[in-house]
PDB file of N, CA and C in Angstrom:
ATOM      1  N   UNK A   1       0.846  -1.175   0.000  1.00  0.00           N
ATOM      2  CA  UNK A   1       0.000   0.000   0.000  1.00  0.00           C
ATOM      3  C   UNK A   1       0.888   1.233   0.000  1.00  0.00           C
ATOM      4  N   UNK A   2       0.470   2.084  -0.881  1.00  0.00           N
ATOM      5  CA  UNK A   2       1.145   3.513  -1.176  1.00  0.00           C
ATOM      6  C   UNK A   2       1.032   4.510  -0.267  1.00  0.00           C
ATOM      7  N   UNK A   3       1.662   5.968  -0.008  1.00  0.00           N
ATOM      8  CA  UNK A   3       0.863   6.708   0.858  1.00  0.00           C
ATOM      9  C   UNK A   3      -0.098   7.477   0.863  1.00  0.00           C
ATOM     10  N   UNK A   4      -0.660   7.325  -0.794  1.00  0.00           N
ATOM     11  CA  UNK A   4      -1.532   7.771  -0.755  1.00  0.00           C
ATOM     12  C   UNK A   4      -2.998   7.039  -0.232  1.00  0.00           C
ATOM     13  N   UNK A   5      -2.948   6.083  -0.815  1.00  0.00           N
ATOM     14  CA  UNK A   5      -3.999   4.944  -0.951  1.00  0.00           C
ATOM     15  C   UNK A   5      -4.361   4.905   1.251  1.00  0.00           C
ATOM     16  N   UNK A   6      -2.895   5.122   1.530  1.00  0.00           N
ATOM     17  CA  UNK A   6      -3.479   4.963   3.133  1.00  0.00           C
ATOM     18  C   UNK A   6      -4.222   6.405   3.776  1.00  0.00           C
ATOM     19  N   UNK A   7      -3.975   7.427   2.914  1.00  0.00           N
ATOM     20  CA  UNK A   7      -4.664   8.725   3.435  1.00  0.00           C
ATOM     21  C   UNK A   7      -6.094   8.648   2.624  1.00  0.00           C
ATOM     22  N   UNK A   8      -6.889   7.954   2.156  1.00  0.00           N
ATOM     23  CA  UNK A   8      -7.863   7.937   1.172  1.00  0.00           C
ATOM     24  C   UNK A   8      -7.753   8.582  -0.292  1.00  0.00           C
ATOM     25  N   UNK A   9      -6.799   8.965  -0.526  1.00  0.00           N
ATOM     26  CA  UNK A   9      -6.118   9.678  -1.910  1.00  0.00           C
ATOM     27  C   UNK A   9      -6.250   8.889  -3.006  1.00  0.00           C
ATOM     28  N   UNK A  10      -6.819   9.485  -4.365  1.00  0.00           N
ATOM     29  CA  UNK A  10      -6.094   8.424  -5.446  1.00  0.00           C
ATOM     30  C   UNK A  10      -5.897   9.697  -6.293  1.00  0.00           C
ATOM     31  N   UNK A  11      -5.346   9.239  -7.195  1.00  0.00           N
ATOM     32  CA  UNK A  11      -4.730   9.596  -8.408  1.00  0.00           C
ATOM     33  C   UNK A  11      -5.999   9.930  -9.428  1.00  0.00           C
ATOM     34  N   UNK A  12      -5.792  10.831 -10.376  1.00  0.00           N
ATOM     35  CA  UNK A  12      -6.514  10.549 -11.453  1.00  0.00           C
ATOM     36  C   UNK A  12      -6.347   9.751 -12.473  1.00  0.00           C
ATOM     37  N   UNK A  13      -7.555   9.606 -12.508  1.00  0.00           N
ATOM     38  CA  UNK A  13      -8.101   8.147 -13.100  1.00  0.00           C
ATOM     39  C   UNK A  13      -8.569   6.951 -12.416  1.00  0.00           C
ATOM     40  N   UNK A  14      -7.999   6.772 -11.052  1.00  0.00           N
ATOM     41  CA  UNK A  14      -8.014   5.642 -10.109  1.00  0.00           C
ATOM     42  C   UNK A  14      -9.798   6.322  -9.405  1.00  0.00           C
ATOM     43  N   UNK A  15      -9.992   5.364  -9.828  1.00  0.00           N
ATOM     44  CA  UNK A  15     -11.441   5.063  -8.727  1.00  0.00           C
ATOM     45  C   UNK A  15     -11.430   5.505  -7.385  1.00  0.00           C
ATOM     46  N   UNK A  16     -11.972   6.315  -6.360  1.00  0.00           N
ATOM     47  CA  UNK A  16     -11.875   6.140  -5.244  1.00  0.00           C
ATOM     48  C   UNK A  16     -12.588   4.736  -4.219  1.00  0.00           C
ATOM     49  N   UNK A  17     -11.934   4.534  -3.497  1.00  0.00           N
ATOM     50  CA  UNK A  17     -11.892   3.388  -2.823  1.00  0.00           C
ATOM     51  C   UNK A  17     -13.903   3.695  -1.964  1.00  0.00           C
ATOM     52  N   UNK A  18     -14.431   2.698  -2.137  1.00  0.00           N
ATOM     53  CA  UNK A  18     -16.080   2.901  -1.372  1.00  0.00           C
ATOM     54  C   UNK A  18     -15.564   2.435   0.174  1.00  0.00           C
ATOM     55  N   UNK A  19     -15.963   3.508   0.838  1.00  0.00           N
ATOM     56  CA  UNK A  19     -15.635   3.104   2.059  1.00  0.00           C
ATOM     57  C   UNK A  19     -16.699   3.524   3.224  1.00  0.00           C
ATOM     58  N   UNK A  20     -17.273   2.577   4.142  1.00  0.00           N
ATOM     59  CA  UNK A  20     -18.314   3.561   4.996  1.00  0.00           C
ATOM     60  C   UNK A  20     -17.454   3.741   6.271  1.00  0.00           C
ATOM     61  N   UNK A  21     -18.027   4.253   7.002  1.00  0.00           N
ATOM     62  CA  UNK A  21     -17.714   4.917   8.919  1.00  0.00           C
ATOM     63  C   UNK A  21     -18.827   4.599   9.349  1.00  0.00           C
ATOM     64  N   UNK A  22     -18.460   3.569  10.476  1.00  0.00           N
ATOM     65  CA  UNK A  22     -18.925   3.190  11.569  1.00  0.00           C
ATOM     66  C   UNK A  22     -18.826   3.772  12.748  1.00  0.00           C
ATOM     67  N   UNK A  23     -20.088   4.406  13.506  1.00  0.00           N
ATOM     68  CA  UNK A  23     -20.217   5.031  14.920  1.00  0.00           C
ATOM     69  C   UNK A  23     -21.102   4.218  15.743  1.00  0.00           C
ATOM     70  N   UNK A  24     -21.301   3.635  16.893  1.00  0.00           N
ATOM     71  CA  UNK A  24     -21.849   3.063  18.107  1.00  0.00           C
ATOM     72  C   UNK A  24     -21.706   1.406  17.865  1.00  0.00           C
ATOM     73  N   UNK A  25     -20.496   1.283  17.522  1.00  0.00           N
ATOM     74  CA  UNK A  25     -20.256  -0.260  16.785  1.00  0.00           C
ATOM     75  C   UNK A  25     -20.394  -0.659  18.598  1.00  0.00           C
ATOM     76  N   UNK A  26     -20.416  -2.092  18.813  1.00  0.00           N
ATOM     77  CA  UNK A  26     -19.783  -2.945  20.030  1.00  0.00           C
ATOM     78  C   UNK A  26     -18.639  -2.967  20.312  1.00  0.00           C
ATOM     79  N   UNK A  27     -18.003  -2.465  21.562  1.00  0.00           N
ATOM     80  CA  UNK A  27     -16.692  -2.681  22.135  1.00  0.00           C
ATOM     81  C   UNK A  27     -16.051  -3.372  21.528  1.00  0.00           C
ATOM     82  N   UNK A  28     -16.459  -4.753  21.919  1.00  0.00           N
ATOM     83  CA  UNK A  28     -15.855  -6.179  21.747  1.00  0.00           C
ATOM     84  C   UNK A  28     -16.195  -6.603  20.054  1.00  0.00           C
ATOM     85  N   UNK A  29     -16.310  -5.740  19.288  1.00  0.00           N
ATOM     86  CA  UNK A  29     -16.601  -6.095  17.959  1.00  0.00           C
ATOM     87  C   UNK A  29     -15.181  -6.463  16.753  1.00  0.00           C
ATOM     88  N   UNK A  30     -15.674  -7.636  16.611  1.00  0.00           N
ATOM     89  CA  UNK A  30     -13.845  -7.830  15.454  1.00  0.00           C
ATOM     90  C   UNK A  30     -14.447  -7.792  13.925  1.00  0.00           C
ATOM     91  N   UNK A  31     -13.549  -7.393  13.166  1.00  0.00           N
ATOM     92  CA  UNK A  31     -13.452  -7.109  11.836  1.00  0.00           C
ATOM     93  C   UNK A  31     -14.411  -8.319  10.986  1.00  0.00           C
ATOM     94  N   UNK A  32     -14.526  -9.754  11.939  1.00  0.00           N
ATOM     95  CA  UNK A  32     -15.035 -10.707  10.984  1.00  0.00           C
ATOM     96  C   UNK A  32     -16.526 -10.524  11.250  1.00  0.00           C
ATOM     97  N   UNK A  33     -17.168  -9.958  12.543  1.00  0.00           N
ATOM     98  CA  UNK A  33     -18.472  -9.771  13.138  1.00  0.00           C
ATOM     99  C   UNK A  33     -18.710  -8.792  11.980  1.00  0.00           C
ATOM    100  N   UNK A  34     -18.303  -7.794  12.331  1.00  0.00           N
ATOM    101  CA  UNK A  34     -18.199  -6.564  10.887  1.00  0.00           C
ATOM    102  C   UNK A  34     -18.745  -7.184   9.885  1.00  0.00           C
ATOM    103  N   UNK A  35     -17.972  -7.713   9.006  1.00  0.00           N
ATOM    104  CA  UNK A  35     -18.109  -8.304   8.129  1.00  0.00           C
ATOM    105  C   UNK A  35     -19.934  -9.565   7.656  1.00  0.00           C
ATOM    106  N   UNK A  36     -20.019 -10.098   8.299  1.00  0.00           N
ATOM    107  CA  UNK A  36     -20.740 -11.037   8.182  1.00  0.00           C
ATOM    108  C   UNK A  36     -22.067 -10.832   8.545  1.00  0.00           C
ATOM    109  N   UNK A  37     -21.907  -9.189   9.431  1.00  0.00           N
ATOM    110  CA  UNK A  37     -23.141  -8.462   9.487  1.00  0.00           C
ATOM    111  C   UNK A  37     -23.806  -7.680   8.653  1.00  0.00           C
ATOM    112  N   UNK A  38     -22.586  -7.024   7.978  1.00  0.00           N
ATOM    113  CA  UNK A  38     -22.836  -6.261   6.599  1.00  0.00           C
ATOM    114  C   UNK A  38     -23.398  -7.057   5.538  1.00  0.00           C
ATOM    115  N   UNK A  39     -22.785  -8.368   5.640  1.00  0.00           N
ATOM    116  CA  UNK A  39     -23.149  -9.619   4.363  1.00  0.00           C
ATOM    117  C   UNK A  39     -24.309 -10.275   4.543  1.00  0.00           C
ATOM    118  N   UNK A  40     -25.272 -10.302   5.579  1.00  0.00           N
ATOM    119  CA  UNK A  40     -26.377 -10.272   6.551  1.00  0.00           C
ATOM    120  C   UNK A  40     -27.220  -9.241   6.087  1.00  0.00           C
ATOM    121  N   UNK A  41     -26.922  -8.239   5.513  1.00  0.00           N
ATOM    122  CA  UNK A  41     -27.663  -7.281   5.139  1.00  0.00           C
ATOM    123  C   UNK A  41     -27.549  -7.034   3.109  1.00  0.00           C
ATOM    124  N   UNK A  42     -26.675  -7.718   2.879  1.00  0.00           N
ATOM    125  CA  UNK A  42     -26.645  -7.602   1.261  1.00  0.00           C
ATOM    126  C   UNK A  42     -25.755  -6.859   1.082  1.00  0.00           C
ATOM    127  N   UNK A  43     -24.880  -6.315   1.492  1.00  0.00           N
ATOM    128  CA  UNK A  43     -23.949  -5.158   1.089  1.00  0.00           C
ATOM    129  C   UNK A  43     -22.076  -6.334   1.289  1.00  0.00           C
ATOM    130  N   UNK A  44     -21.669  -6.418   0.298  1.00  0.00           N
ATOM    131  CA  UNK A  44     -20.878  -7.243   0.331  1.00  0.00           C
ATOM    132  C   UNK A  44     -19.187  -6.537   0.590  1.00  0.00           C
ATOM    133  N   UNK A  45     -18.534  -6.536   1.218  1.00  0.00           N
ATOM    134  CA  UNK A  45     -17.638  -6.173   1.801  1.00  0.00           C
ATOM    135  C   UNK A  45     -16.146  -6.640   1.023  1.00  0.00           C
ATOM    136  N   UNK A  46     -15.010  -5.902   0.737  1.00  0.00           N
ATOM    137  CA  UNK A  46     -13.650  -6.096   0.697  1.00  0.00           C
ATOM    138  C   UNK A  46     -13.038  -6.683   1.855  1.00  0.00           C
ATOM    139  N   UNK A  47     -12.324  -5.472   2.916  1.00  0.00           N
ATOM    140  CA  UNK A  47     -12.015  -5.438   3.899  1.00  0.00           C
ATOM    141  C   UNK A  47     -12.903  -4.398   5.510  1.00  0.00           C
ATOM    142  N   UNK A  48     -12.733  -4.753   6.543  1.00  0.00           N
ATOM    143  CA  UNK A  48     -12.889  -4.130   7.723  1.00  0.00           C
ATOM    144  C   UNK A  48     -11.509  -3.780   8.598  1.00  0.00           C
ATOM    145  N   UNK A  49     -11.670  -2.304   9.051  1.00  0.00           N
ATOM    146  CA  UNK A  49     -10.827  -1.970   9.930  1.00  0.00           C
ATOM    147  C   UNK A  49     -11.588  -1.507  11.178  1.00  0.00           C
ATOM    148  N   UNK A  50     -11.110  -2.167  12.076  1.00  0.00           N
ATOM    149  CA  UNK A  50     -11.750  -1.869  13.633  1.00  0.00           C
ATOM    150  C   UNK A  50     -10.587  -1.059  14.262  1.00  0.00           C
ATOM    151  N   UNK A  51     -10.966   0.111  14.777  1.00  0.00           N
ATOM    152  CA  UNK A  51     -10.001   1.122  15.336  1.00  0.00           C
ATOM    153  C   UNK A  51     -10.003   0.484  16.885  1.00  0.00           C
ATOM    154  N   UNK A  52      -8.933   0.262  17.358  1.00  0.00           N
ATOM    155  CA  UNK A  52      -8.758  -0.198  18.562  1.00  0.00           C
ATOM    156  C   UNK A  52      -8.051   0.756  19.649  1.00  0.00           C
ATOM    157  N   UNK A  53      -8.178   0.972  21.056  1.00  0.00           N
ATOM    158  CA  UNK A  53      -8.007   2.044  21.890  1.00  0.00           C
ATOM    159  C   UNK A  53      -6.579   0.852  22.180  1.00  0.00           C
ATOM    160  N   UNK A  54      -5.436   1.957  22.154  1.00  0.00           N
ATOM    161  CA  UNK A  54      -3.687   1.044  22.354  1.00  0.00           C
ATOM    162  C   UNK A  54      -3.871   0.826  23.590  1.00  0.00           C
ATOM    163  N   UNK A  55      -3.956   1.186  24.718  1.00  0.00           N
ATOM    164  CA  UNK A  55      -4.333   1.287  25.939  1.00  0.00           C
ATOM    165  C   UNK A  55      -5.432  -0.041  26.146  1.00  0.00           C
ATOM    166  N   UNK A  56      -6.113   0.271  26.333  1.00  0.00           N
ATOM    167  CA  UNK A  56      -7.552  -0.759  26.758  1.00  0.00           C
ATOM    168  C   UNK A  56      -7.275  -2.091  25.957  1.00  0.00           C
ATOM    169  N   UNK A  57      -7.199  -1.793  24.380  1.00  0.00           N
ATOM    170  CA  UNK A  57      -7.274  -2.791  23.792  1.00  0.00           C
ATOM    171  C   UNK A  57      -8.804  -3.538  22.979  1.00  0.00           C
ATOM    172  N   UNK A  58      -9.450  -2.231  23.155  1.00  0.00           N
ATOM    173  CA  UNK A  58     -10.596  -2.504  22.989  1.00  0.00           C
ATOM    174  C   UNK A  58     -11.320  -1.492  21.582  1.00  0.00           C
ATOM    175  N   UNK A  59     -12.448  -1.523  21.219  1.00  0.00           N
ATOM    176  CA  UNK A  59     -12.547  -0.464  20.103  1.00  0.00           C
ATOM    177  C   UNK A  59     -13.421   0.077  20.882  1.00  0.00           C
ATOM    178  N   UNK A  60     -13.305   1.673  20.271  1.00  0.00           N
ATOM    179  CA  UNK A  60     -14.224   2.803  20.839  1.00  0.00           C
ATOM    180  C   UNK A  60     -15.014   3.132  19.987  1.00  0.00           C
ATOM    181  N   UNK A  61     -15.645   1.914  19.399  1.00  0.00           N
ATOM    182  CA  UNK A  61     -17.244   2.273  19.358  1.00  0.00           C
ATOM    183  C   UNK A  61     -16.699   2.685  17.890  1.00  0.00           C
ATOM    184  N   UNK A  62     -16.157   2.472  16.710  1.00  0.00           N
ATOM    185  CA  UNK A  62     -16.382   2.665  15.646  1.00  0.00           C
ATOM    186  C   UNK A  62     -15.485   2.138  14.261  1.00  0.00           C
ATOM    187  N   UNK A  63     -15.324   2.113  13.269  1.00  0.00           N
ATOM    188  CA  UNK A  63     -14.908   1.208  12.784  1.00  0.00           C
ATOM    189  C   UNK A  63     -14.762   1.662  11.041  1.00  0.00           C
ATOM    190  N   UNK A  64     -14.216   0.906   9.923  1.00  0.00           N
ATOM    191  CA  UNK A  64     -14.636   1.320   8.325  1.00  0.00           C
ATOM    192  C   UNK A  64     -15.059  -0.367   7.876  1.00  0.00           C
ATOM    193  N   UNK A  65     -15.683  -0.291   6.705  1.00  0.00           N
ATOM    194  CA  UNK A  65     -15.850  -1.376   6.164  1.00  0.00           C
ATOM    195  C   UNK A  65     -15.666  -0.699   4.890  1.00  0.00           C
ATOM    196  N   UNK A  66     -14.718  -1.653   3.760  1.00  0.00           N
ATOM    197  CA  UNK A  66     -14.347  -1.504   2.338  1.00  0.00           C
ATOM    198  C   UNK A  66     -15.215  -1.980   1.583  1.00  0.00           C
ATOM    199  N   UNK A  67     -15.921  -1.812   0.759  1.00  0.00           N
ATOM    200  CA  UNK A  67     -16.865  -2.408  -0.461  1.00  0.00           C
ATOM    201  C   UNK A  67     -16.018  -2.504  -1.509  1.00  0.00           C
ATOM    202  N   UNK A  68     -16.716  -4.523  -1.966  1.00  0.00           N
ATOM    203  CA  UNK A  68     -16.260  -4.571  -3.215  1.00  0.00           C
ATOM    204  C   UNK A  68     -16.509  -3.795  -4.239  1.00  0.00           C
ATOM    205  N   UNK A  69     -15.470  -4.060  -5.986  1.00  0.00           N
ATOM    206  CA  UNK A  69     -15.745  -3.060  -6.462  1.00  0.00           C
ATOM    207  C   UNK A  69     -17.194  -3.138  -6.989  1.00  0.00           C
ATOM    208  N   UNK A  70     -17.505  -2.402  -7.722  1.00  0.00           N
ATOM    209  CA  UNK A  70     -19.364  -2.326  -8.284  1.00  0.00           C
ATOM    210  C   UNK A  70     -20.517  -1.943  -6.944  1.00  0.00           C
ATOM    211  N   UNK A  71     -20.085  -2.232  -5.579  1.00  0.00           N
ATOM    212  CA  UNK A  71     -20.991  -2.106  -4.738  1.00  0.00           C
ATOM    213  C   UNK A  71     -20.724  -0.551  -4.347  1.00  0.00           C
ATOM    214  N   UNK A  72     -22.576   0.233  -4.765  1.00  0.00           N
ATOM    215  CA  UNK A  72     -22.543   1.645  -4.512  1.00  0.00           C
ATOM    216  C   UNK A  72     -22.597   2.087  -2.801  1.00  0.00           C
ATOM    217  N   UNK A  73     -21.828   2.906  -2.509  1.00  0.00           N
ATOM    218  CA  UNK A  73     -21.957   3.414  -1.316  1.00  0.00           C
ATOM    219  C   UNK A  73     -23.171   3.951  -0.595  1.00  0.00           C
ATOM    220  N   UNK A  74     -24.150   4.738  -1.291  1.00  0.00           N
ATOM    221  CA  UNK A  74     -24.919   5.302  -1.007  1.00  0.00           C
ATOM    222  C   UNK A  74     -26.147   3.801  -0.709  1.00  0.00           C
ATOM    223  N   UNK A  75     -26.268   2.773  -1.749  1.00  0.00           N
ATOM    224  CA  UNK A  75     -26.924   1.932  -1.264  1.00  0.00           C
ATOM    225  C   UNK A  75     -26.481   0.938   0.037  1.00  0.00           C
ATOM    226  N   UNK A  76     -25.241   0.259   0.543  1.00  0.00           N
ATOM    227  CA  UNK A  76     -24.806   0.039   1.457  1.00  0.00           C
ATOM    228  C   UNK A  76     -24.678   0.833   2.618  1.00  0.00           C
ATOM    229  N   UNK A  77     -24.820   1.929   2.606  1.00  0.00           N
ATOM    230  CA  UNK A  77     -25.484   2.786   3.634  1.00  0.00           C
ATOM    231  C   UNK A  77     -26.869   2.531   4.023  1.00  0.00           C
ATOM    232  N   UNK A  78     -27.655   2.782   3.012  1.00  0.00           N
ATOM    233  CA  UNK A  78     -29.156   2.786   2.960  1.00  0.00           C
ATOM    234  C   UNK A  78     -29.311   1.363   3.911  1.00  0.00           C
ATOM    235  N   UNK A  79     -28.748   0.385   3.743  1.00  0.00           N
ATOM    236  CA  UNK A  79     -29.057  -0.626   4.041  1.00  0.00           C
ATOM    237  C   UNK A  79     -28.577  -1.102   5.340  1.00  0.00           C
ATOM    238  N   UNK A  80     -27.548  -0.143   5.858  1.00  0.00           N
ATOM    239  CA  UNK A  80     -27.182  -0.801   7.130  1.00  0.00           C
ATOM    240  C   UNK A  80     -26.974   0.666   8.281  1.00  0.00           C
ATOM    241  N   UNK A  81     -27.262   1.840   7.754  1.00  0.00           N
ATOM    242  CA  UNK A  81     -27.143   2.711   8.845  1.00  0.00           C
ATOM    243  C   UNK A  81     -29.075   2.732   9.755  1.00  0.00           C
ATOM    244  N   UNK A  82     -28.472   2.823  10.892  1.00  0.00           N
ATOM    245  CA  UNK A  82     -29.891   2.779  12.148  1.00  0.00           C
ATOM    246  C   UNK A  82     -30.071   0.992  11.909  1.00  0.00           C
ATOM    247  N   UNK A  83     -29.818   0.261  11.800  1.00  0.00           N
ATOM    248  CA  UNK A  83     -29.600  -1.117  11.631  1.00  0.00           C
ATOM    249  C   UNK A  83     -29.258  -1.502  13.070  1.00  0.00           C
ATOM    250  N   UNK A  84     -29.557  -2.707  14.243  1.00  0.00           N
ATOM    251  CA  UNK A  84     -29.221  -3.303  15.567  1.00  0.00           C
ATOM    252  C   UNK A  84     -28.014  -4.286  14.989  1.00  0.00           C
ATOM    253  N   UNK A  85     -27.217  -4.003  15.669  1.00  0.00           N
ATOM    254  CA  UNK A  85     -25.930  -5.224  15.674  1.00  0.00           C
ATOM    255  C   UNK A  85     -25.888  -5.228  17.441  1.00  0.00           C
ATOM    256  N   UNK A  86     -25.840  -6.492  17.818  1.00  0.00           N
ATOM    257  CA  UNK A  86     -25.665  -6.750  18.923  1.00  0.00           C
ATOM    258  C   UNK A  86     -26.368  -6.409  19.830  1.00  0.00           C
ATOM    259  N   UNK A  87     -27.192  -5.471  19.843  1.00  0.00           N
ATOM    260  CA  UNK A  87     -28.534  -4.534  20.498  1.00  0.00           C
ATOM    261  C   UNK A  87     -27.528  -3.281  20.332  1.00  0.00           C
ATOM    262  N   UNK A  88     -27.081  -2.705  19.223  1.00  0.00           N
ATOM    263  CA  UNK A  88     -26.332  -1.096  19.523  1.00  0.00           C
ATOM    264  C   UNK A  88     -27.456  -1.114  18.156  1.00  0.00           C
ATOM    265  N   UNK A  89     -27.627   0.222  18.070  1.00  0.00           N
ATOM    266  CA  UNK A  89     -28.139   0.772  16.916  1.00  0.00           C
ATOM    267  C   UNK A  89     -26.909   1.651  16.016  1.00  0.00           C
ATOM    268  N   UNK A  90     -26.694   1.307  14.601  1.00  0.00           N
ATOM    269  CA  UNK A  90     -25.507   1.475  14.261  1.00  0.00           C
ATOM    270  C   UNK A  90     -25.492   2.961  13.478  1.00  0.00           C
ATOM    271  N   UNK A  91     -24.422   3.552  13.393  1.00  0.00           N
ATOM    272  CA  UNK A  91     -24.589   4.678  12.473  1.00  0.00           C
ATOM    273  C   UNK A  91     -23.544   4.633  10.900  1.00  0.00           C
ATOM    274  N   UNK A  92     -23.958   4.767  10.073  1.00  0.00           N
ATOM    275  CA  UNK A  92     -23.393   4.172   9.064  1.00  0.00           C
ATOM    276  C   UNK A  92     -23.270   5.431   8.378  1.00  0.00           C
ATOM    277  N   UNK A  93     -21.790   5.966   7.933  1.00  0.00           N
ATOM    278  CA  UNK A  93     -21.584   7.182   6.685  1.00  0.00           C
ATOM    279  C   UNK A  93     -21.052   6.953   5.285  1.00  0.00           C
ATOM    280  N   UNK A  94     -21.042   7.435   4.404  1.00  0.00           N
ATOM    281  CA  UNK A  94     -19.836   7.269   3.255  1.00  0.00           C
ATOM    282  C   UNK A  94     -18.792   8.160   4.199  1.00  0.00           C
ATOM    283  N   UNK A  95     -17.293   7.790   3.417  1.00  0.00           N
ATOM    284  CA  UNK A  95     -16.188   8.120   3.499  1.00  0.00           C
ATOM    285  C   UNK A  95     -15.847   8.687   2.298  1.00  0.00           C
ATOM    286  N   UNK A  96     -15.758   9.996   2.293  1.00  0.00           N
ATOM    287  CA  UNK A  96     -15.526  10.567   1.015  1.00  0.00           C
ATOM    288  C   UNK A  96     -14.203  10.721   1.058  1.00  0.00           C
ATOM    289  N   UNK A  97     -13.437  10.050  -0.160  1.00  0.00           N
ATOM    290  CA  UNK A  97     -11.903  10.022  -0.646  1.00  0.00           C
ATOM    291  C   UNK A  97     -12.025  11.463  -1.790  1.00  0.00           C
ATOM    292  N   UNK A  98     -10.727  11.797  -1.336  1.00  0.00           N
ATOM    293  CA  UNK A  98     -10.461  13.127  -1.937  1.00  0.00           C
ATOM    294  C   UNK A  98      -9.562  12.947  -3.211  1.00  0.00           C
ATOM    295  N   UNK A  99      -9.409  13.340  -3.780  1.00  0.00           N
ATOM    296  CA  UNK A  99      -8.697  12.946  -5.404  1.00  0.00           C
ATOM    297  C   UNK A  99      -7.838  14.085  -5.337  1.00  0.00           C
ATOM    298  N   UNK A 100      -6.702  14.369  -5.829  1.00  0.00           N
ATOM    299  CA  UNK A 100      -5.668  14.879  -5.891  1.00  0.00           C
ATOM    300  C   UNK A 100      -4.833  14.555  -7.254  1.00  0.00           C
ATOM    301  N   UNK A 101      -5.034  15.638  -7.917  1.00  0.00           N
ATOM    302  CA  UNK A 101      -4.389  15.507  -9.552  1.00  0.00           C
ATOM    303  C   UNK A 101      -2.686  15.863  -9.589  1.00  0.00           C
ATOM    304  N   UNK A 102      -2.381  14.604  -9.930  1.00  0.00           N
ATOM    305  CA  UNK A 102      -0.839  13.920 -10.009  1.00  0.00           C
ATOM    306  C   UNK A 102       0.130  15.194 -10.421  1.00  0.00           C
ATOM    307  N   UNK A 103      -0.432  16.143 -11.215  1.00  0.00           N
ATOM    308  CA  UNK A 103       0.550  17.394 -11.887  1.00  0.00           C
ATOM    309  C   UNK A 103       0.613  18.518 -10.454  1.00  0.00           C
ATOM    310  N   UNK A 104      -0.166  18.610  -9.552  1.00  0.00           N
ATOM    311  CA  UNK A 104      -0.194  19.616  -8.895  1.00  0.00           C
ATOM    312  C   UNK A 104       0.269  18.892  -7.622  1.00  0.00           C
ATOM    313  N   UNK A 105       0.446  17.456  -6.992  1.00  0.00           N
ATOM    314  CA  UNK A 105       1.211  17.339  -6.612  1.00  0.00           C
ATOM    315  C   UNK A 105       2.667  16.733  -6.618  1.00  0.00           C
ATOM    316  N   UNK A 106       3.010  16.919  -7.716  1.00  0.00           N
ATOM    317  CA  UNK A 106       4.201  16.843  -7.942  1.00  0.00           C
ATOM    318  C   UNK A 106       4.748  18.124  -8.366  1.00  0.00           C
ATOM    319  N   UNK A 107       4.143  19.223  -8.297  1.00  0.00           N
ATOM    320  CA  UNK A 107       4.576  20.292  -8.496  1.00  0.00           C
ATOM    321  C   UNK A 107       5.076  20.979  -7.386  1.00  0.00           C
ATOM    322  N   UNK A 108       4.444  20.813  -6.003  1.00  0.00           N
ATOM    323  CA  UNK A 108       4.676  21.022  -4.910  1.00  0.00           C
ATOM    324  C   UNK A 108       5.793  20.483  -4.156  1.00  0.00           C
ATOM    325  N   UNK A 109       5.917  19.132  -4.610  1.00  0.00           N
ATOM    326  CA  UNK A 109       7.726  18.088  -4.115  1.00  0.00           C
ATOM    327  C   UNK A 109       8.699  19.257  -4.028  1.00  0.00           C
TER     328      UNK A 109
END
């Protein structure tokens, strides 16, 4: 992975990556629960990242899930934000990736 690709960045021409934000996830929630809940709901998933507190060791309540490609954001929202996982009621956003045209930053280097 590039540094852009890890700040949500792409290039032009490159697709931005579909990504939602998760708010009032479960503590104790792992990336595969994530997963299989979203797929539970029709919205089919890449990858999950569960933000974990370094300290505790635990997540604070929020999280991303990656959509494969072709799957629209706005409908995988529709379908899983105000949704019960675990008895939490979930809050579900797009992640808007910002695009950054390759001539203007390399003009700046």
């Amino acid at each position: 992975m590039d540094a852009n690709s890890s700040y949500g960045l792409c290039m032009d021409g490159d697709p931005p990556m579909a990504e939602i934000f998760f708010a009032n996830l479960p503590h104790n929630v792992t990336g595969n629960e994530l997963q299989e809940w979203a797929d539970s709901h029709g919205v089919k998933t890449k990858s999950t990242r569960i933000i974990l507190d370094l300290v505790a060791g635990v997540a604070p309540a929020f999280g991303y899930l990656e959509l494969v490609k072709g799957m629209r954001v706005e409908t995988a929202v529709a379908a899983l934000n105000g949704k019960i996982f675990r008895h939490f009621k979930v809050m579900a956003k797009p992640v808007h990736a910002m695009v950054r045209a390759a001539s203007r930053s390399m003009a700046r280097s």
